[in-house]
C-alpha atoms as a PDB file:
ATOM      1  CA  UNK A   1     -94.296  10.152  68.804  1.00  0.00           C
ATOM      2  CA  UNK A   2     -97.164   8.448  68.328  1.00  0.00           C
ATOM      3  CA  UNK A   3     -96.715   6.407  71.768  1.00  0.00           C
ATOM      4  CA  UNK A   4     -97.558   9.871  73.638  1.00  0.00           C
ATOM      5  CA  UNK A   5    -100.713  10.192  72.490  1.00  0.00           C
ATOM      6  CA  UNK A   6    -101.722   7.090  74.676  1.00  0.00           C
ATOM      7  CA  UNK A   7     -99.850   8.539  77.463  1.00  0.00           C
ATOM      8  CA  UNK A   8    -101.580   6.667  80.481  1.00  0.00           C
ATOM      9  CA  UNK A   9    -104.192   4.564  78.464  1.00  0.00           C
ATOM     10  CA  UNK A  10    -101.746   1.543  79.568  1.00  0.00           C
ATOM     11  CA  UNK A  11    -103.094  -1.658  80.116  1.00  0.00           C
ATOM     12  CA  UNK A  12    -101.258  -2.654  83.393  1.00  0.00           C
ATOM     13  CA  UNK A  13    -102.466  -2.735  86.927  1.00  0.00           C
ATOM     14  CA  UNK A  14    -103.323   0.361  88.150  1.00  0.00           C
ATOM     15  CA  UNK A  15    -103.194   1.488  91.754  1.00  0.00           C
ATOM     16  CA  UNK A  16    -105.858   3.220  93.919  1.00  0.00           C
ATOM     17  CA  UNK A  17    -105.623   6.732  94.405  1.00  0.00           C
ATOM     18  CA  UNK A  18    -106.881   6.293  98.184  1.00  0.00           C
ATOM     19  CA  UNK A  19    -104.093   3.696  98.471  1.00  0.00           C
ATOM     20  CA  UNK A  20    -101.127   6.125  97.361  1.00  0.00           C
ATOM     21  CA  UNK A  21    -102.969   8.941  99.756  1.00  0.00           C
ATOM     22  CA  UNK A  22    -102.940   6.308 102.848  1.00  0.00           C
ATOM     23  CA  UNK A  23     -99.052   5.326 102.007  1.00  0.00           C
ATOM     24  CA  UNK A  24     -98.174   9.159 101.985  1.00  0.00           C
ATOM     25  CA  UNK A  25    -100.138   9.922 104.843  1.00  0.00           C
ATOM     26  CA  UNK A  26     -97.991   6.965 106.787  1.00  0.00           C
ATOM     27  CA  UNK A  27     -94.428   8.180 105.963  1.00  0.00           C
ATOM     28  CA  UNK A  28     -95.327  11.948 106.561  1.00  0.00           C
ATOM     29  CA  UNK A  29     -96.292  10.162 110.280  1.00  0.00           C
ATOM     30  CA  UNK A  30     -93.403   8.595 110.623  1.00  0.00           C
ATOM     31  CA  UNK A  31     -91.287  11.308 109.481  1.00  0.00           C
ATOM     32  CA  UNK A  32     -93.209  13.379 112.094  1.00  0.00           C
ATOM     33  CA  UNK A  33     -92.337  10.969 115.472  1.00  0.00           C
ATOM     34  CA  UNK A  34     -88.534  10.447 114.423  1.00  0.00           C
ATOM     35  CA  UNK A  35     -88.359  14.672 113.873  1.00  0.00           C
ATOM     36  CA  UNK A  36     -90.124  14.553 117.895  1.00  0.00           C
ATOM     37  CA  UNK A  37     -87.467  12.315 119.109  1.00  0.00           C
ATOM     38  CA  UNK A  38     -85.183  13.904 118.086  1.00  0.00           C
ATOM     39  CA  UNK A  39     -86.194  17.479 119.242  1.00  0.00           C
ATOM     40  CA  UNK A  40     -87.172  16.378 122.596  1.00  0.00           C
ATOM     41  CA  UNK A  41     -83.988  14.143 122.771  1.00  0.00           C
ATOM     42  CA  UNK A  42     -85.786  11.561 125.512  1.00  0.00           C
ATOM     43  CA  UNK A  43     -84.381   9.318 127.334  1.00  0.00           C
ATOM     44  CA  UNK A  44     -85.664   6.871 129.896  1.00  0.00           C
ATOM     45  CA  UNK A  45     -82.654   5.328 131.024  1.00  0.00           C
ATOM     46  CA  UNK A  46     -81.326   7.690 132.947  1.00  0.00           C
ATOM     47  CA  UNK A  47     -83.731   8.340 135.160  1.00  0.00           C
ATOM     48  CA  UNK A  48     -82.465   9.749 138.641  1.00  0.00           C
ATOM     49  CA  UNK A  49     -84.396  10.520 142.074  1.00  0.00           C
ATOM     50  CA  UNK A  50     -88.411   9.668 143.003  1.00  0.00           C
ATOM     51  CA  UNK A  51     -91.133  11.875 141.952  1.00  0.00           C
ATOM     52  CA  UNK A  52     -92.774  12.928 145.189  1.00  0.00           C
ATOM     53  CA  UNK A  53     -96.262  14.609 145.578  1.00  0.00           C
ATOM     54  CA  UNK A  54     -96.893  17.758 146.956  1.00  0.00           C
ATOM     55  CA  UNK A  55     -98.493  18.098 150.164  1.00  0.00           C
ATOM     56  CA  UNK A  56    -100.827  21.189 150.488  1.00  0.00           C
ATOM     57  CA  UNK A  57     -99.719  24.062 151.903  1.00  0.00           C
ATOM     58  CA  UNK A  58    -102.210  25.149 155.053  1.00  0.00           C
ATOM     59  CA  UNK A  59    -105.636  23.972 155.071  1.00  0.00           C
ATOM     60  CA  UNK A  60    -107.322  25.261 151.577  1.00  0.00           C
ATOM     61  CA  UNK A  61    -109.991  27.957 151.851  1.00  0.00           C
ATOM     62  CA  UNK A  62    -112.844  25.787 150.988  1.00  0.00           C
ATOM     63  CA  UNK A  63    -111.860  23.067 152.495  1.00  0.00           C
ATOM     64  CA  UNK A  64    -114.035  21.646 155.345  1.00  0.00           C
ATOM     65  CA  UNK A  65    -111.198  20.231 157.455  1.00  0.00           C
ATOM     66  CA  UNK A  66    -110.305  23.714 158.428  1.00  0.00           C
ATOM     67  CA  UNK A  67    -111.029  24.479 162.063  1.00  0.00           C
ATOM     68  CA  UNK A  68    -114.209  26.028 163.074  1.00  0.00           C
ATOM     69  CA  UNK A  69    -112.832  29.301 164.255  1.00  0.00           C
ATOM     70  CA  UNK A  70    -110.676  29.840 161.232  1.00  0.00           C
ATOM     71  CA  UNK A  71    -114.206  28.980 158.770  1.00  0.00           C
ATOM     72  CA  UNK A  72    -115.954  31.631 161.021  1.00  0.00           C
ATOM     73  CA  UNK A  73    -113.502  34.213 160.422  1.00  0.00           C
ATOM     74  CA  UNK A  74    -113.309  33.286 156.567  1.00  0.00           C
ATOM     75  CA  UNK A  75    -117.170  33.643 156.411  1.00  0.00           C
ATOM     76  CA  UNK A  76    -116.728  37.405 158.151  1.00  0.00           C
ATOM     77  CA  UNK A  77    -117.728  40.353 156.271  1.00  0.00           C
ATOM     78  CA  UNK A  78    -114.357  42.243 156.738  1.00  0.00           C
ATOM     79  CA  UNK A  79    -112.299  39.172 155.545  1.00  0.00           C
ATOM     80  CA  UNK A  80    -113.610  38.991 152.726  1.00  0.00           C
ATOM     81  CA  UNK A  81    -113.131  42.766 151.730  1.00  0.00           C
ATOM     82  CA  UNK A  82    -109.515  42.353 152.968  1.00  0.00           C
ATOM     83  CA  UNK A  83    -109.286  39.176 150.943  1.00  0.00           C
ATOM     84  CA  UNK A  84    -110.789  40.495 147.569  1.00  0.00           C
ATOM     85  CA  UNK A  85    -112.320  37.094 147.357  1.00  0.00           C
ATOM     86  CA  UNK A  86    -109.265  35.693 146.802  1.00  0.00           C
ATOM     87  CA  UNK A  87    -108.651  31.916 148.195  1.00  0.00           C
ATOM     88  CA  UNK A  88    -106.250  32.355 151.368  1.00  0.00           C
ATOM     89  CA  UNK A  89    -105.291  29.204 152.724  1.00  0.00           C
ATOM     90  CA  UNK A  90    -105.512  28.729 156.797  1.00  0.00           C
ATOM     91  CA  UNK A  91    -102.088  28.194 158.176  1.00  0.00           C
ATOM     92  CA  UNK A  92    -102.202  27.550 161.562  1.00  0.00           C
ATOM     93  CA  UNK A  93    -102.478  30.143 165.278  1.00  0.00           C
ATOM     94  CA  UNK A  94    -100.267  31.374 167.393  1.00  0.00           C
ATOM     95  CA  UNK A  95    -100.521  33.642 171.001  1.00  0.00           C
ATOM     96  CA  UNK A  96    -100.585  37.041 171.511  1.00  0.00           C
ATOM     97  CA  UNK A  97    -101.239  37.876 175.298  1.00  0.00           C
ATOM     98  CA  UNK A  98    -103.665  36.432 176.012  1.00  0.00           C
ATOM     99  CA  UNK A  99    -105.482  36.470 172.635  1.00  0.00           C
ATOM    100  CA  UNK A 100    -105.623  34.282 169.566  1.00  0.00           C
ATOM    101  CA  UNK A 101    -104.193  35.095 166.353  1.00  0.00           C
ATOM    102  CA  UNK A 102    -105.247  33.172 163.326  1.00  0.00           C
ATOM    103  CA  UNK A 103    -103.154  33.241 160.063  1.00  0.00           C
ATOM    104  CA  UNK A 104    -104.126  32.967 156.159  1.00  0.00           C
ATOM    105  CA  UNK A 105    -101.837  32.856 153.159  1.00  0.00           C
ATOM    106  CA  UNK A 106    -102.405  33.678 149.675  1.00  0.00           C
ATOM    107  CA  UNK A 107    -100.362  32.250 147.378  1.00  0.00           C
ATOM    108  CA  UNK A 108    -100.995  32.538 143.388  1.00  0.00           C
ATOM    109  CA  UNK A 109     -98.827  29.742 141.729  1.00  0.00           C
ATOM    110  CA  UNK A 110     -95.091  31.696 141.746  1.00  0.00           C
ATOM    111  CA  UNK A 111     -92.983  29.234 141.868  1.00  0.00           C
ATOM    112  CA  UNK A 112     -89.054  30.633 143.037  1.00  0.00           C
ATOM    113  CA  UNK A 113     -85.697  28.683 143.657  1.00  0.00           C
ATOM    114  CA  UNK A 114     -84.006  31.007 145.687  1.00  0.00           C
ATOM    115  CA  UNK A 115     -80.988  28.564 146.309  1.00  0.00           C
ATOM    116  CA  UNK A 116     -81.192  26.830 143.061  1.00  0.00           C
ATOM    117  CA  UNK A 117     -81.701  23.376 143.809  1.00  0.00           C
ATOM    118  CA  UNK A 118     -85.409  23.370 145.285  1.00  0.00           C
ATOM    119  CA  UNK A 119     -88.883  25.061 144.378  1.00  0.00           C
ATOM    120  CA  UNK A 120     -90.751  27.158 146.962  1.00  0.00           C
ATOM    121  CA  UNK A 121     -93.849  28.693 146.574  1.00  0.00           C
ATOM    122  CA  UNK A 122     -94.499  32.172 147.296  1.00  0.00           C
ATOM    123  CA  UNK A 123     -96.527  34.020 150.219  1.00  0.00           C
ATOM    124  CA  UNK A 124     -97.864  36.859 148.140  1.00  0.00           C
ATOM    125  CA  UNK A 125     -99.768  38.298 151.115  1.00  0.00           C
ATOM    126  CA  UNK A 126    -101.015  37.352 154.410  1.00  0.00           C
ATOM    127  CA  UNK A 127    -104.127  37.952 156.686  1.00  0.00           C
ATOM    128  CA  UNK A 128    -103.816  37.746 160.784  1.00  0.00           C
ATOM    129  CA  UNK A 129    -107.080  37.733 162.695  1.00  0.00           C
ATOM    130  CA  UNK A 130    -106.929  38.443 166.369  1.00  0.00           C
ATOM    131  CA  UNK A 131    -109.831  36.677 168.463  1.00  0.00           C
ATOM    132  CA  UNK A 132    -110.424  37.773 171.855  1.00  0.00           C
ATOM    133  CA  UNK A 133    -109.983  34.889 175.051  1.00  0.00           C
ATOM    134  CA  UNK A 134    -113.882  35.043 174.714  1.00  0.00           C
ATOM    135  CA  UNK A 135    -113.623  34.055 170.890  1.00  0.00           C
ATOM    136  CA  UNK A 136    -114.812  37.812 169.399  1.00  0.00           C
ATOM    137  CA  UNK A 137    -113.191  38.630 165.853  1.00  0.00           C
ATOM    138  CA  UNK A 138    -111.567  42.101 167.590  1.00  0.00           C
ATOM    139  CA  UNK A 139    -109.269  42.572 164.492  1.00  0.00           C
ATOM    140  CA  UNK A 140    -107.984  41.925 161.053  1.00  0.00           C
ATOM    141  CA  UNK A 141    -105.239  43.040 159.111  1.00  0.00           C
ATOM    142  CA  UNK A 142    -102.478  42.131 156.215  1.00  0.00           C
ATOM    143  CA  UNK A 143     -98.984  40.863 157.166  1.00  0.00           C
ATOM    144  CA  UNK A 144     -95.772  42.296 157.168  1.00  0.00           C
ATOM    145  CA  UNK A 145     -94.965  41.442 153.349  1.00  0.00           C
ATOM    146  CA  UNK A 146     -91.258  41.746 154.774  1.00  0.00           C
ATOM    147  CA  UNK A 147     -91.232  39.587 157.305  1.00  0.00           C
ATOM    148  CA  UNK A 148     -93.526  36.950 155.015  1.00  0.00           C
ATOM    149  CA  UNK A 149     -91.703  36.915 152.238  1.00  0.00           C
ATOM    150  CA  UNK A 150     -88.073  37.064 153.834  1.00  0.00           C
ATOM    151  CA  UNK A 151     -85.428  35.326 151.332  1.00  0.00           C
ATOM    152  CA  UNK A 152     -84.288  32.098 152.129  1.00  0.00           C
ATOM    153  CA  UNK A 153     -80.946  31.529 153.773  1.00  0.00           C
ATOM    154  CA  UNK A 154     -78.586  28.983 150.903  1.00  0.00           C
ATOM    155  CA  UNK A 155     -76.316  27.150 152.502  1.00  0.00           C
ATOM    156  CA  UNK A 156     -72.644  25.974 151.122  1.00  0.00           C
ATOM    157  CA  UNK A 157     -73.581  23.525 148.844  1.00  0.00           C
ATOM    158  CA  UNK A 158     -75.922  25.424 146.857  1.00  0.00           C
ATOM    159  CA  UNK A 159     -75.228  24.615 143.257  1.00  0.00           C
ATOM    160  CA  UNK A 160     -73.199  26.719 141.213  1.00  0.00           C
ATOM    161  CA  UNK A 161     -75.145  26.330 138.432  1.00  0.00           C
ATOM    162  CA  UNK A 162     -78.873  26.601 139.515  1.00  0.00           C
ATOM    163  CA  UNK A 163     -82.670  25.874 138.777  1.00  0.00           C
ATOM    164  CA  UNK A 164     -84.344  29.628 137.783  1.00  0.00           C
ATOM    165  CA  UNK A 165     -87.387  28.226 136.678  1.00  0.00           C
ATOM    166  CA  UNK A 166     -89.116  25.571 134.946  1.00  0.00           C
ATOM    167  CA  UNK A 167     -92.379  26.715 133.224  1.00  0.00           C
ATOM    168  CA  UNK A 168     -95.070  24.622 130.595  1.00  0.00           C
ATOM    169  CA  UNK A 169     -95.531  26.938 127.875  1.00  0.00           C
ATOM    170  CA  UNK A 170     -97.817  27.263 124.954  1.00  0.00           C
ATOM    171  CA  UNK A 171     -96.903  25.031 122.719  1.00  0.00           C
ATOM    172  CA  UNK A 172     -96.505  25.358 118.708  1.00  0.00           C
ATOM    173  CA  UNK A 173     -97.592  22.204 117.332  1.00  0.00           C
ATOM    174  CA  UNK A 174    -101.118  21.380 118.805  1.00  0.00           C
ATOM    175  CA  UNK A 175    -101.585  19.374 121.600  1.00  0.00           C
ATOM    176  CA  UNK A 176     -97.999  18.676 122.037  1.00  0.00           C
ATOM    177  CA  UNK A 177     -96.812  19.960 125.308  1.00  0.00           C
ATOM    178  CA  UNK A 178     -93.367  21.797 125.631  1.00  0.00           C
ATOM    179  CA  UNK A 179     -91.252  22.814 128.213  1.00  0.00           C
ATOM    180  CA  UNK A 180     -89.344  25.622 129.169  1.00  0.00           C
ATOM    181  CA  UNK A 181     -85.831  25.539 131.495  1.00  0.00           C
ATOM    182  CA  UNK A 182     -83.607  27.992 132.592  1.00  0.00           C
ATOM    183  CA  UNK A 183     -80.722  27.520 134.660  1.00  0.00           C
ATOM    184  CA  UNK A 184     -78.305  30.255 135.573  1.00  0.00           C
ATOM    185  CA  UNK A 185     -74.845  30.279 136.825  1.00  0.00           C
ATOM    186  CA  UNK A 186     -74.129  32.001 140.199  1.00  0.00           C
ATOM    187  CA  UNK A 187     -71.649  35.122 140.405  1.00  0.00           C
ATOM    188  CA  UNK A 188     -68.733  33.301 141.768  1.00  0.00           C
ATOM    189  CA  UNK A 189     -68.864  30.570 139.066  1.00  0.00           C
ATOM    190  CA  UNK A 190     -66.469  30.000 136.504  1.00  0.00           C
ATOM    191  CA  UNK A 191     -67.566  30.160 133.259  1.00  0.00           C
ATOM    192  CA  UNK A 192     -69.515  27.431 132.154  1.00  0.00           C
ATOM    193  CA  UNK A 193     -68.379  25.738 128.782  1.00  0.00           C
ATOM    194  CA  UNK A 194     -71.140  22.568 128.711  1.00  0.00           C
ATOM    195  CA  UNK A 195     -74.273  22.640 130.331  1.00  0.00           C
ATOM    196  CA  UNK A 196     -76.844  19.689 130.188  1.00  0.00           C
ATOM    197  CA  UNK A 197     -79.940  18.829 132.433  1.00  0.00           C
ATOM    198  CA  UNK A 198     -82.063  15.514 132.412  1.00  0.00           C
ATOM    199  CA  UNK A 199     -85.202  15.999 134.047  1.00  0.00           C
ATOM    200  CA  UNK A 200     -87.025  12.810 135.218  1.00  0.00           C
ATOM    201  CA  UNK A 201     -90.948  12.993 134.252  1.00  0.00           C
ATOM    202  CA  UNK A 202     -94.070  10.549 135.126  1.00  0.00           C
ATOM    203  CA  UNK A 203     -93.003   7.859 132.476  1.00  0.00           C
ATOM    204  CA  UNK A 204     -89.402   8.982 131.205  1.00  0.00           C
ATOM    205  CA  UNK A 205     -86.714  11.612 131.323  1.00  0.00           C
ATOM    206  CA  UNK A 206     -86.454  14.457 129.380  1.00  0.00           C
ATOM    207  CA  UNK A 207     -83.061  16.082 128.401  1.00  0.00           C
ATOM    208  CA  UNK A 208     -82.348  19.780 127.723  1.00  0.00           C
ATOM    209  CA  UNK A 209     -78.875  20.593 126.166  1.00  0.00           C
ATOM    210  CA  UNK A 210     -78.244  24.254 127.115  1.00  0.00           C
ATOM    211  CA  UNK A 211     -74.772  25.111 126.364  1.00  0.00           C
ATOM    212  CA  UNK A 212     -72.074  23.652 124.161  1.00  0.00           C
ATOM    213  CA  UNK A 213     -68.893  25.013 122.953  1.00  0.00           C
ATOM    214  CA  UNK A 214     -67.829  27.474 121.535  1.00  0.00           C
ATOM    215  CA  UNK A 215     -70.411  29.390 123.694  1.00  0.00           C
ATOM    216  CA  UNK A 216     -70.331  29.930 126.973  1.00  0.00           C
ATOM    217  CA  UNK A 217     -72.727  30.618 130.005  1.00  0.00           C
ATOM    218  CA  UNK A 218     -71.011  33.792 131.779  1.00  0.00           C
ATOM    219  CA  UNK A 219     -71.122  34.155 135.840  1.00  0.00           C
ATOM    220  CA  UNK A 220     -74.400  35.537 136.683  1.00  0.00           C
ATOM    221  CA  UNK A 221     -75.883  34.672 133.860  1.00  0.00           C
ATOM    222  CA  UNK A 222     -79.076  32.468 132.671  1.00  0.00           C
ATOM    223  CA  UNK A 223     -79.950  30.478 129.523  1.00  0.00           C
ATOM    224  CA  UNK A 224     -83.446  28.989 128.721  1.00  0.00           C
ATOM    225  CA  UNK A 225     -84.401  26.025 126.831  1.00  0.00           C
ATOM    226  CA  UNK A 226     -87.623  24.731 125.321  1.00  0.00           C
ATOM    227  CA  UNK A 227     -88.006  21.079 124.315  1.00  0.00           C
ATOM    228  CA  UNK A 228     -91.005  19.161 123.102  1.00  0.00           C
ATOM    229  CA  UNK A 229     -92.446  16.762 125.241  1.00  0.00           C
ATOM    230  CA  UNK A 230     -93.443  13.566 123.835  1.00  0.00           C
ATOM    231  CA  UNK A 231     -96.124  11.514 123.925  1.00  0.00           C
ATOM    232  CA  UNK A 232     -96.280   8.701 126.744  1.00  0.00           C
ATOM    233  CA  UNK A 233     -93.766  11.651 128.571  1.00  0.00           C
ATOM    234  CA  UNK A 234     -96.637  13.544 131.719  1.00  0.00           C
ATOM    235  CA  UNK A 235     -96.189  15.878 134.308  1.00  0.00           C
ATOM    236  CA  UNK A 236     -98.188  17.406 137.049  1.00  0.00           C
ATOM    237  CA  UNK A 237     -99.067  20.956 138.814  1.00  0.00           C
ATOM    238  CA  UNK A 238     -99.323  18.764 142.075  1.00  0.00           C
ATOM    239  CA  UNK A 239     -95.653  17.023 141.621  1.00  0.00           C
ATOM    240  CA  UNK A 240     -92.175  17.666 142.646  1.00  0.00           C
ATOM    241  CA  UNK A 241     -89.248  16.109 139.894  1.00  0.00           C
ATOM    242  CA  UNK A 242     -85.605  15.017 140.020  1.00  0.00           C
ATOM    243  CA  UNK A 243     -83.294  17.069 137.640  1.00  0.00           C
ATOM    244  CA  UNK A 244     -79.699  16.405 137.091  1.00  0.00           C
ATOM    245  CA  UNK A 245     -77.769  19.100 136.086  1.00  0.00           C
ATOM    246  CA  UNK A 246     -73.892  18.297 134.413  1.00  0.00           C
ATOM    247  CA  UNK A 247     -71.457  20.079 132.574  1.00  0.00           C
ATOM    248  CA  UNK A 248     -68.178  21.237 132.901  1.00  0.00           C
ATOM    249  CA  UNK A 249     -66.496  24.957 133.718  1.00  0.00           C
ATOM    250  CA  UNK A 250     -64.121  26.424 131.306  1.00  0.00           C
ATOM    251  CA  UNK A 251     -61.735  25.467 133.255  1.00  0.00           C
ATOM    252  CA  UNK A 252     -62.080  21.876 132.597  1.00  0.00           C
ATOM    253  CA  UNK A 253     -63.636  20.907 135.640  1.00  0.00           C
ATOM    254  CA  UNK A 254     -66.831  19.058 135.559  1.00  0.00           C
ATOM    255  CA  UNK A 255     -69.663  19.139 137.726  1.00  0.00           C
ATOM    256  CA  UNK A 256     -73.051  17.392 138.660  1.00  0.00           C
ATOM    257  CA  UNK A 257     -75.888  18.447 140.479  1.00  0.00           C
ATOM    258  CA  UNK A 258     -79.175  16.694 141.977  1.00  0.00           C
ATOM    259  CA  UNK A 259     -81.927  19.370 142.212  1.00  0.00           C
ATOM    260  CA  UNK A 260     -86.147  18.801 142.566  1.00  0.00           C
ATOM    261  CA  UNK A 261     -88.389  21.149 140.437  1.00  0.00           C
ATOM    262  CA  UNK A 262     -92.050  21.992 140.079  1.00  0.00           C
ATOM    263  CA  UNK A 263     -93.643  22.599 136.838  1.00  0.00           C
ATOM    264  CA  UNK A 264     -95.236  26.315 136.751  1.00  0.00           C
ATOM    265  CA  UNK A 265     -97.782  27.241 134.332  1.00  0.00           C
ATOM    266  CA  UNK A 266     -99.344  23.942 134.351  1.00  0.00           C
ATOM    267  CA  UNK A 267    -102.984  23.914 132.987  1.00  0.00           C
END
């Protein structure tokens, strides 16, 4: 008993308390990166497809390539009501009897994939300016958002099991990026059993496992997925990405599919 009254008054080494704080500090790290790789589930090795840039869309509206005619129609009065301000990118001119018709597009970072395998961005309004053979601004108005806007025609191989979109959202740890996918199955699909995508990044792939049994993804139906990104793992606004979608219907029959995204919500 009398030993516990010189609990600690021992007269062997003792080690620093900064030391012990620096050791902790160093496994709670470690801990941390094996908890990322496994959450993000990365893998470089099976990398499909090139990353490819994206090439502008139109002439942009401050851009001083754009034609002299178009710039003086942009720098009108009545454009710019029509416009709200807004940045509408010059697309090009076609006839109308005689006169000149100029065309702008807005678009404000929708991203669709309206066959599932490709991204397309979206004409969310459009701005025609008629110049006279003499070169007078006689007219503006808005597009047919119909006609702009009409859906695009999927041919027979569209996948079965398609791209809805793929989206950076706000992330829960700080300064760790994270991803969001969602795939859906189209109506005439079988039920999927398995569903898997591995989505080729600037320096690695990243994999997203969306469905495993005993679920299942039902025709016409879509499930999301949100995986961390890791470090040495970027992406870009301005980039298009190979995906590789695999699984397998209930039916037993397996499938694979080579698709290109674009990352929306991109900062």
């Amino acid at each position: 008993m009398k030993g516990s009254d010189k609990w600690g008054q021992g007269g062997g080494p003792r080690i620093p308390v900064a030391i012990i704080l620096l050791a902790l500090v160093a496994v709670s790290l470690v801990g941390v990166y094996f908890f990322f790789i496994e959450s993000s589930k990365l893998s470089s090795a099976s990398q499909t497809g090139e990353v490819t840039t994206i090439s502008t869309t139109g002439v942009n509206c401050d851009s001083q390539a754009m034609p002299q005619t178009a710039q003086l129609v942009q720098s009108d009065s009545r454009f710019a009501a029509l416009s709200g301000d807004l940045c509408y990118n010059y697309m090009g001119e076609g006839d109308l009897g005689g006169a000149t018709v100029l065309y702008f597009n807005y678009y404000n970072g929708t991203i669709v994939y309206q066959c599932g395998a490709s991204p397309q961005e979206l004409i969310t309004s459009q701005i025609q300016a008629v110049m006279s053979p003499s070169g007078e601004l006689t007219s503006l108005q808005m597009g047919n958002q119909s006609a702009i806007g009409a859906p695009q025609q999927c041919g027979p191989d569209a996948p079965l099991v398609g791209v809805v979109s793929v989206e950076d959202v706000e992330s829960t740890i700080p300064a760790v990026p994270q991803l969001n996918l969602t795939l859906a199955a189209s109506p005439g699909a079988p039920p999927v059993a398995t569903l898997d995508a591995s989505l080729t990044l600037d320096g690695g792939s990243q994999r997203f496992h969306l469905v495993t049994l005993p679920s299942a993804l039902a025709p016409g139906k879509a499930v999301s997925r949100t995986e961390i990104v890791l470090s040495g793992i970027s992406f870009n606004a301005d980039e298009v990405y190979p995906m590789t979608i695999s699984g397998t219907f209930d039916n037993g029959q397996a499938f694979t599919y080579s698709v290109h995204v674009q990352i929306a919500g991109v900062p």
